[in-house]
Protein backbone atom coordinates (compact mmCIF):
# COMPACT_ATOMS: atom_id res chain seq x y z
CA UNK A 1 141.94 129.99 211.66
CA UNK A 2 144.04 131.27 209.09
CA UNK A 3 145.67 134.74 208.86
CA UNK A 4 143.56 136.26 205.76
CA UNK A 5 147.36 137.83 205.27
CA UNK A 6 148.72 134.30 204.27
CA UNK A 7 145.96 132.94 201.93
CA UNK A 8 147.14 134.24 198.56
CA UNK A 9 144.61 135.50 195.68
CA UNK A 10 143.58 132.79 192.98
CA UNK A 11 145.50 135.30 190.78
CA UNK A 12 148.93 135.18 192.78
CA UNK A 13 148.50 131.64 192.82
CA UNK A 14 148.37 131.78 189.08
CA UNK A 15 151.34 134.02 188.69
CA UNK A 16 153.39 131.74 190.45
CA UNK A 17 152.22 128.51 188.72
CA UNK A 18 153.43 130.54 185.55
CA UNK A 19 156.32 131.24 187.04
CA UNK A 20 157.01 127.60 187.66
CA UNK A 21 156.21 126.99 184.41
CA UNK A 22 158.36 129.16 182.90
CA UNK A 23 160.96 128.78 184.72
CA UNK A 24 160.89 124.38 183.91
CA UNK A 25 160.60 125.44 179.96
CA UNK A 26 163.56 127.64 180.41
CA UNK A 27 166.05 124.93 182.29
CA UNK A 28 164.71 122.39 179.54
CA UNK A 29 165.43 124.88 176.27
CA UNK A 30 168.29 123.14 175.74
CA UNK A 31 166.26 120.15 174.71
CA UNK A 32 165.35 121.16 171.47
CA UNK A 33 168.46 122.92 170.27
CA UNK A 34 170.35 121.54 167.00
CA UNK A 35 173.00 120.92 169.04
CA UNK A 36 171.54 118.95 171.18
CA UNK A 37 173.49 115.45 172.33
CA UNK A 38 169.83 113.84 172.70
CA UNK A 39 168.25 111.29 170.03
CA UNK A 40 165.51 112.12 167.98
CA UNK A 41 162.98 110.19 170.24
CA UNK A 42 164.75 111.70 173.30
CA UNK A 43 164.32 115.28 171.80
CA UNK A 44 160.56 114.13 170.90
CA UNK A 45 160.19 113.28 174.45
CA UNK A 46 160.99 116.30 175.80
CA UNK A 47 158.92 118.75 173.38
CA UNK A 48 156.00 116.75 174.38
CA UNK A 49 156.89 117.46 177.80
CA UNK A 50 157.58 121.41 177.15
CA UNK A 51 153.96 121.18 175.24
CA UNK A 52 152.13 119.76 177.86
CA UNK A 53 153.77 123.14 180.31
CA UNK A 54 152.66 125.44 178.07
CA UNK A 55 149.56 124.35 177.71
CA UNK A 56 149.41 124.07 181.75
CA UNK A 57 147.16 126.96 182.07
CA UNK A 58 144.28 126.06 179.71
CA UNK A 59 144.08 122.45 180.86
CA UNK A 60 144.19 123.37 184.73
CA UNK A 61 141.87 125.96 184.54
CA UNK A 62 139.40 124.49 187.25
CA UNK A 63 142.39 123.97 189.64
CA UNK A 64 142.82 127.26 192.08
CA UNK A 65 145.99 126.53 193.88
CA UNK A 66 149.63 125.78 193.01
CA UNK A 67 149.82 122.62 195.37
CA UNK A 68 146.33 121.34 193.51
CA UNK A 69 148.20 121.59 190.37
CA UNK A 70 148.77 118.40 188.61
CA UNK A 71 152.81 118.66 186.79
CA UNK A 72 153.66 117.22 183.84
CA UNK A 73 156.63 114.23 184.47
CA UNK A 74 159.85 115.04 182.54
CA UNK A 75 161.40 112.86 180.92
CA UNK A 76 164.01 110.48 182.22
């Protein structure tokens, strides 16, 4: 059986998917700068990728763990 101790809160999961969340649109700001060295399709890429994270927590909203939580794939 597992420790009631270790099984975290639907809401602690959710702080922690934002976390994750935030943390991937942070490491990818440099995406959309002006000064970016990508292409304009490369640079499209991306912001569809940083628009499908933030919108991670509407379009999940039936999922109640972080490991049920279905990523978006960045671009290569």
């Amino acid at each position: 059986t597992a420790d009631p101790a270790d099984t975290m809160s639907a809401e602690d999961e959710w702080i922690n998917i934002r976390e994750k969340r935030n943390e991937l649109l942070t490491e990818t700001d440099w995406t959309q700068g002006v000064d970016s060295p990508l292409s304009a399709s490369k640079k499209t890429e991306w912001a569809t990728y940083r628009t499908s994270l933030r919108s991670l927590p509407e379009d999940q909203k039936d999922k109640t763990t972080y490991a049920s939580i279905i990523w978006p794939k960045e671009p290569s």
